[in-house]
C-alpha atoms as a PDB file:
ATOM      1  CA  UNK A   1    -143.898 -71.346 -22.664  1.00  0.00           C
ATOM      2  CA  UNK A   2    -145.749 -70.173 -19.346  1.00  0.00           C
ATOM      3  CA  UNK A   3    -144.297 -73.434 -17.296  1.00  0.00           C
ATOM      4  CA  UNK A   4    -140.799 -72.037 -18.235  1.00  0.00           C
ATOM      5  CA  UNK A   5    -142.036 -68.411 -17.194  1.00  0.00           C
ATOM      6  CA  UNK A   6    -142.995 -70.376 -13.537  1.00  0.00           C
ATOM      7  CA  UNK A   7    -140.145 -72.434 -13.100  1.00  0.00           C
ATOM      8  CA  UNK A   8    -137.589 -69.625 -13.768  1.00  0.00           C
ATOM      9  CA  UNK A   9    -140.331 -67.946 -10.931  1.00  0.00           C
ATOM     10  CA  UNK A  10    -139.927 -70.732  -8.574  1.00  0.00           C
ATOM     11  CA  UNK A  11    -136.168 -71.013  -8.954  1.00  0.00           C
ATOM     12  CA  UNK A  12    -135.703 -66.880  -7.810  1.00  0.00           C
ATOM     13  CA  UNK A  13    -138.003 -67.392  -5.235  1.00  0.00           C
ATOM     14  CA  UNK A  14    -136.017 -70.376  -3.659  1.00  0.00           C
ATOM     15  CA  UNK A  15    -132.780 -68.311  -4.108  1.00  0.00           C
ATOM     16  CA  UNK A  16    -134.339 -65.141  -2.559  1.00  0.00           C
ATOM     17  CA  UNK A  17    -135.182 -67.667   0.651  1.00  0.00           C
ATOM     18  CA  UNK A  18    -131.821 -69.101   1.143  1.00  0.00           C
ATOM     19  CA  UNK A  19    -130.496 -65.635   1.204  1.00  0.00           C
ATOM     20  CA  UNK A  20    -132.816 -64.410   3.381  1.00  0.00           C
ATOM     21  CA  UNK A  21    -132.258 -67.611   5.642  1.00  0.00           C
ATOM     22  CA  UNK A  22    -128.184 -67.069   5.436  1.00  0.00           C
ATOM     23  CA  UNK A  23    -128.512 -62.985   6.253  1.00  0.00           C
ATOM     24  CA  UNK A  24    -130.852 -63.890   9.569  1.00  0.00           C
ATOM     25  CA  UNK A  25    -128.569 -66.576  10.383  1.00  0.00           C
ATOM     26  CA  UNK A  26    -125.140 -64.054  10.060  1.00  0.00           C
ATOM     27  CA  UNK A  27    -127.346 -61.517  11.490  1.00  0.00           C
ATOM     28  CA  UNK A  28    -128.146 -63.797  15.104  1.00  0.00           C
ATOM     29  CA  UNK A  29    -124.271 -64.146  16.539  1.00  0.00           C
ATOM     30  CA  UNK A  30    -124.651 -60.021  16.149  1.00  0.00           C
ATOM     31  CA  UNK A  31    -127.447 -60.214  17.748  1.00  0.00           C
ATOM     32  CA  UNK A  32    -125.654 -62.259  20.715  1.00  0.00           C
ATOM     33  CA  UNK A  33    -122.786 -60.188  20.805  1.00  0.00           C
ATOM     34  CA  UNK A  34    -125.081 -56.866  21.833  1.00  0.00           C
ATOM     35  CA  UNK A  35    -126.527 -58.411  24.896  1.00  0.00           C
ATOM     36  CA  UNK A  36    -126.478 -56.531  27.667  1.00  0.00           C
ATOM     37  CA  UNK A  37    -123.607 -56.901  30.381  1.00  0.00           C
ATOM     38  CA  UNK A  38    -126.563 -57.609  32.786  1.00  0.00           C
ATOM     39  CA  UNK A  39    -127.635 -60.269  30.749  1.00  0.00           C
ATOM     40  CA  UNK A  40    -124.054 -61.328  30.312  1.00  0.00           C
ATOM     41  CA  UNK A  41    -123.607 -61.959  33.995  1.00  0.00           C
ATOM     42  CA  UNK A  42    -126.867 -63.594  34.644  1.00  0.00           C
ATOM     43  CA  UNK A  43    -126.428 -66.037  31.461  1.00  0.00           C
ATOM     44  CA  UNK A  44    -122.790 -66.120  32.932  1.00  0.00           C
ATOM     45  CA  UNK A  45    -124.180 -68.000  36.275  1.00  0.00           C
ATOM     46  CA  UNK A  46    -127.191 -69.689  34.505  1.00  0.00           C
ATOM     47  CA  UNK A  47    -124.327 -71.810  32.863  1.00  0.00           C
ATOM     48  CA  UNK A  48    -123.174 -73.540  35.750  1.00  0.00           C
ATOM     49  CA  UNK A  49    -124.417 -71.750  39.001  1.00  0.00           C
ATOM     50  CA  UNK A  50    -121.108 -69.456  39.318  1.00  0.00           C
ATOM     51  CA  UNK A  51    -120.066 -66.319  38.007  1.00  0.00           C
ATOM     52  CA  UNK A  52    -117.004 -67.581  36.116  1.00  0.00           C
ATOM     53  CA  UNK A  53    -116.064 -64.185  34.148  1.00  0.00           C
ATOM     54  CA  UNK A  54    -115.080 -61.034  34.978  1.00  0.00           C
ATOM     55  CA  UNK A  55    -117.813 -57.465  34.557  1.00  0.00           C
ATOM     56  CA  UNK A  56    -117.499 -54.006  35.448  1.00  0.00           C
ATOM     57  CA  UNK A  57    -119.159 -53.325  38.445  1.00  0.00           C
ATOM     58  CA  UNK A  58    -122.123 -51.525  37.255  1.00  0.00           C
ATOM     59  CA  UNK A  59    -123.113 -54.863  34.899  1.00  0.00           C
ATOM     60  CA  UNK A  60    -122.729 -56.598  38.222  1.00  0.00           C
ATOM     61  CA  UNK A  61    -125.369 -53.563  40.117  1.00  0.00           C
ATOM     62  CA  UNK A  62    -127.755 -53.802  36.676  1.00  0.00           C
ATOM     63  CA  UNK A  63    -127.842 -57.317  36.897  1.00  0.00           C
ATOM     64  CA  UNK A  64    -129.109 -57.451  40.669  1.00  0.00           C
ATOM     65  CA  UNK A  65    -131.576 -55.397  39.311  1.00  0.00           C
ATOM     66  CA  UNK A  66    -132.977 -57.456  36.396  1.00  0.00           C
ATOM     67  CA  UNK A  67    -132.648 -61.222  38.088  1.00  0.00           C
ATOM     68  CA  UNK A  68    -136.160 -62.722  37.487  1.00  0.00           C
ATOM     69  CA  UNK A  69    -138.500 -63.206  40.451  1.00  0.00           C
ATOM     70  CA  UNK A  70    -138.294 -66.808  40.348  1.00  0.00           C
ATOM     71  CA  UNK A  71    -134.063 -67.202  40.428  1.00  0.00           C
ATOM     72  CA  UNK A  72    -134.394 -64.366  43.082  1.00  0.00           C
ATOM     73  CA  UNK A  73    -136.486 -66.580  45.048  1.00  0.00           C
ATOM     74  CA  UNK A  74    -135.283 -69.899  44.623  1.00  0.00           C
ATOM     75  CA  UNK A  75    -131.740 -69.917  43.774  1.00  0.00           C
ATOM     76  CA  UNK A  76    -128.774 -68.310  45.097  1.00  0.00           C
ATOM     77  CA  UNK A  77    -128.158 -65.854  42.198  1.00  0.00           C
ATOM     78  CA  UNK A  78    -128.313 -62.661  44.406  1.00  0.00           C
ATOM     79  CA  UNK A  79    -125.508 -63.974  46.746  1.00  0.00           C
ATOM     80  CA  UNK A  80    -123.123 -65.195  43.974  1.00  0.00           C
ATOM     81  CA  UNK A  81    -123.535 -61.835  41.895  1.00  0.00           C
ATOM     82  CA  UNK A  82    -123.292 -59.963  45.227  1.00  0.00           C
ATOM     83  CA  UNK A  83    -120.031 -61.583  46.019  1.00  0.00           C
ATOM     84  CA  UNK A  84    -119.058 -61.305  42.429  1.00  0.00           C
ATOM     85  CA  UNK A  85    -119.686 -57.337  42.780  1.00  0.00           C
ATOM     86  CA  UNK A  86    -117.218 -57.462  45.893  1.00  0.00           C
ATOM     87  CA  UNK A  87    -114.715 -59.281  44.058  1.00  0.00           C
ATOM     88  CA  UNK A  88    -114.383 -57.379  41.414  1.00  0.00           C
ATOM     89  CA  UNK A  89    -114.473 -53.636  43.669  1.00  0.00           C
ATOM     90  CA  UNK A  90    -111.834 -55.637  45.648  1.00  0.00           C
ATOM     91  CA  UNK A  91    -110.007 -55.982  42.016  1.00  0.00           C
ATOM     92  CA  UNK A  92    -109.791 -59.883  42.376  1.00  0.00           C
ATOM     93  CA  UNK A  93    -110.516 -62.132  39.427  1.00  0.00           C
ATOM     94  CA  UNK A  94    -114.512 -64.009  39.556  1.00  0.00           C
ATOM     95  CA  UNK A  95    -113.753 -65.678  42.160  1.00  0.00           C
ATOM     96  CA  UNK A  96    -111.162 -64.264  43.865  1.00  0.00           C
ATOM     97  CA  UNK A  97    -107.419 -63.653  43.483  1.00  0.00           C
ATOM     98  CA  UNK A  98    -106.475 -67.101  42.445  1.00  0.00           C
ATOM     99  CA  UNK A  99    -108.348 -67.175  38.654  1.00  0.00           C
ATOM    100  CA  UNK A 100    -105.931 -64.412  37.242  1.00  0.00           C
ATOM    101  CA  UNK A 101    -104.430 -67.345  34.450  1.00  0.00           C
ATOM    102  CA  UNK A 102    -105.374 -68.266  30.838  1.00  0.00           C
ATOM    103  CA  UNK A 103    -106.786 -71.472  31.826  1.00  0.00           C
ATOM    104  CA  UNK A 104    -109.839 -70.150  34.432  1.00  0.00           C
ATOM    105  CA  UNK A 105    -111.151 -72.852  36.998  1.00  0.00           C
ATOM    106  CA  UNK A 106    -110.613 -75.893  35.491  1.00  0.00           C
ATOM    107  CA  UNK A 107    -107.101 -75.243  34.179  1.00  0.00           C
ATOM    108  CA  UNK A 108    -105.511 -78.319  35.938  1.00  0.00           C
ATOM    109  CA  UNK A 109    -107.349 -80.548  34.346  1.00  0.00           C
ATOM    110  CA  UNK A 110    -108.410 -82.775  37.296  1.00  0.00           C
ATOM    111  CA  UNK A 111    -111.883 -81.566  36.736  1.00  0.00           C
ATOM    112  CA  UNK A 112    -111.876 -81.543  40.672  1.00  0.00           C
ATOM    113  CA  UNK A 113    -111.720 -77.620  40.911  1.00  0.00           C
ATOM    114  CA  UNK A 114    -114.528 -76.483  38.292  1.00  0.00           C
ATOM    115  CA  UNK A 115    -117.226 -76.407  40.409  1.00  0.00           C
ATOM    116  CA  UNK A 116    -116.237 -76.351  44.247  1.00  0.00           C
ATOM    117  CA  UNK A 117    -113.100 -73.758  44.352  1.00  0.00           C
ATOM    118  CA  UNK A 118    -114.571 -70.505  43.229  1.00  0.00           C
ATOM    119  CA  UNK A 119    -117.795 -71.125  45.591  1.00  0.00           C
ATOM    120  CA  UNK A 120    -115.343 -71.510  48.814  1.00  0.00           C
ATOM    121  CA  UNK A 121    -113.445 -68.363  47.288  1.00  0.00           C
ATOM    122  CA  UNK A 122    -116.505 -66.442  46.854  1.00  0.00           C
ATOM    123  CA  UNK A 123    -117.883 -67.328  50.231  1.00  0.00           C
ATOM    124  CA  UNK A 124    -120.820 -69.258  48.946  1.00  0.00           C
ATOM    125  CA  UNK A 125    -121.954 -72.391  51.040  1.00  0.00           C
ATOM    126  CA  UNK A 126    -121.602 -75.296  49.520  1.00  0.00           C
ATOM    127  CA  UNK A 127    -124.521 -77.112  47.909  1.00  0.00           C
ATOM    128  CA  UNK A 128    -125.756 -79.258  49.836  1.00  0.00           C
ATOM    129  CA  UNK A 129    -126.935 -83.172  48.990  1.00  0.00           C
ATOM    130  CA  UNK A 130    -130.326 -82.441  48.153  1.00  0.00           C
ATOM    131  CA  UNK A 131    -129.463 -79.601  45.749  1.00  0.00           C
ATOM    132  CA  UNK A 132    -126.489 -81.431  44.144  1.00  0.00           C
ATOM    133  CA  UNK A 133    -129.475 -84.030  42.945  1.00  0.00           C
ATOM    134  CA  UNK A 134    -131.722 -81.866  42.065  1.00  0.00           C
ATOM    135  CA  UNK A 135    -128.826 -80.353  40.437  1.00  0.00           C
ATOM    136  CA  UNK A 136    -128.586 -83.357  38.373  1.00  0.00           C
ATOM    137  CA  UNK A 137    -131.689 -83.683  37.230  1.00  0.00           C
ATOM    138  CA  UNK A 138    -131.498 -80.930  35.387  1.00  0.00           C
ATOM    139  CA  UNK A 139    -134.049 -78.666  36.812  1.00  0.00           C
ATOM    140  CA  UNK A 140    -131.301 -75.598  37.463  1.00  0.00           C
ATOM    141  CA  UNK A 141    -132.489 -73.866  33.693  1.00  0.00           C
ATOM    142  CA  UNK A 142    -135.396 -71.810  32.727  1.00  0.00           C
ATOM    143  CA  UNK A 143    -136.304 -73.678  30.178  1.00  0.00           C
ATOM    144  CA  UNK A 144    -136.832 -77.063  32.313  1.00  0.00           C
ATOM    145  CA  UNK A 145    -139.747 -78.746  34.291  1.00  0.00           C
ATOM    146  CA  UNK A 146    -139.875 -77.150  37.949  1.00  0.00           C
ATOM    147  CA  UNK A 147    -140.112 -80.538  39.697  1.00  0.00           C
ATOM    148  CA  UNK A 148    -143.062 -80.366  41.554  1.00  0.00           C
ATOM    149  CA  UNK A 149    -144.716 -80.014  38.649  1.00  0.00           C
ATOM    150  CA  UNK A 150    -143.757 -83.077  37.221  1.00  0.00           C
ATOM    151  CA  UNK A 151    -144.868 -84.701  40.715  1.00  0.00           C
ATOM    152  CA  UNK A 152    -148.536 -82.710  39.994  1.00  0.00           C
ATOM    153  CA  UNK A 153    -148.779 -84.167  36.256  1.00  0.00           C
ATOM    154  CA  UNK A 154    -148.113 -87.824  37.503  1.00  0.00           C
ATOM    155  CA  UNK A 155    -150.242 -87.201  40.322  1.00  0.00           C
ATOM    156  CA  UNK A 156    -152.996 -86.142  38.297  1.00  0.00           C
ATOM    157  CA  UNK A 157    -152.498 -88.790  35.514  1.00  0.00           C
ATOM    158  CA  UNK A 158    -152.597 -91.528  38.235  1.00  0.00           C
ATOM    159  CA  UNK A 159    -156.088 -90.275  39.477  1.00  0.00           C
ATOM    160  CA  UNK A 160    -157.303 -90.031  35.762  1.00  0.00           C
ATOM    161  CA  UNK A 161    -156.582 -93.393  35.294  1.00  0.00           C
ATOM    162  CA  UNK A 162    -158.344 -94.756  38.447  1.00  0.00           C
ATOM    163  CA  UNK A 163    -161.188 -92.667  37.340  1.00  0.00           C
ATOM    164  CA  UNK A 164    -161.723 -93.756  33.706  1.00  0.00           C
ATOM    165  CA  UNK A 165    -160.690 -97.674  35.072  1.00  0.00           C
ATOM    166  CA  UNK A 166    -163.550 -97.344  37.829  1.00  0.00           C
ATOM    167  CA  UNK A 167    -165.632 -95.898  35.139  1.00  0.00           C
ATOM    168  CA  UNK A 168    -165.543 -98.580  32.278  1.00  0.00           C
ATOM    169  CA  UNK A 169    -165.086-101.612  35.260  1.00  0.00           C
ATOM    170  CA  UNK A 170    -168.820 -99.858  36.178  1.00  0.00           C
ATOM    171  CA  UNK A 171    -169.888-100.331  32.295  1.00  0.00           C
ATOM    172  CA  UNK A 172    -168.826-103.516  31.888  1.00  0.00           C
ATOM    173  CA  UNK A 173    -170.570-104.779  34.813  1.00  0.00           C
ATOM    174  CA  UNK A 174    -173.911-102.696  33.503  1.00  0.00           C
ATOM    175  CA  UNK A 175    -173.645-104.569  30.102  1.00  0.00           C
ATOM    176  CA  UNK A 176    -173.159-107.997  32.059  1.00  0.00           C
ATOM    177  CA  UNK A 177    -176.525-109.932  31.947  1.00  0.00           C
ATOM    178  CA  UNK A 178    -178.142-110.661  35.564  1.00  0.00           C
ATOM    179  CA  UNK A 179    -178.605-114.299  36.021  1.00  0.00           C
END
């Protein structure tokens, strides 16, 4: 009789996890959706280094204010949510007047205009070889391997190597018997 007692147990406690499981899972997309505009318009150029949607002004003045120290310093986040800012007091679309449509940058389907049009419209440079690469690499998100880092780690790993080779090529020559 007890085994029944703690199966029935084991059973409610399963159920009471999936349900817990399903209410945080319907309870993240909320979660999403009450971001801050800020956050919006920074997440907005994190996707693919332009601001592609349009903010109030204000989101475009808070998010200036929040951009982390390291996109501030190495990226050109400031300039494209500064020219973003005058876009939209202008009352142009994200990246000018030409966006206004259903279909946003990429619309004609050539694939051509997705990533070069809105930076000429909103007066960014373009990219230049060496960023297009490192571009491709994947290094533009936070969550990524800053490069030079990588080149430390092999770096170091290399040395290590020599180090413990030079080390056991000294043992073995130790252990070697001396004619």
């Amino acid at each position: 009789m007890p085994t029944i007692r703690i199966r029935s147990a084991a059973v409610i406690l399963a159920l009471l996890a999936i349900l817990a499981g399903l209410a945080l899972g319907a309870a993240s997309p909320a979660a999403a959706k009450g971001k801050p505009c800020w956050e919006r318009v920074i997440d907005d150029w994190l996707d693919n280094g332009n601001i592609d949607k349009t903010y109030k002004a204000a989101c475009y003045q808070q998010a200036l204010k929040h951009i982390p120290e390291d996109l501030r310093d190495y990226s050109n986040i400031s300039d494209a949510i500064n020219a973003a800012l005058q876009a939209s007091l202008r009352g142009d679309g994200p990246g000018g007047g030409s966006q206004q449509g259903a279909g946003g940058p990429s619309s004609s389907g050539d694939g051509n205009q997705g990533d070069e049009t809105p930076r000429k419209l909103q007066n960014v440079p373009d990219r230049s070889y060496y960023r297009r690469a490192i571009d491709n690499l994947g290094t533009t998100s936070a969550d990524s391997l800053p490069i030079p880092l990588l080149v430390l780690a092999g770096l170091g790993t290399a040395l290590l190597l020599s180090a413990a080779g030079l080390a056991a090529h000294k043992r073995f020559r130790a252990r070697k018997p001396q004619p």
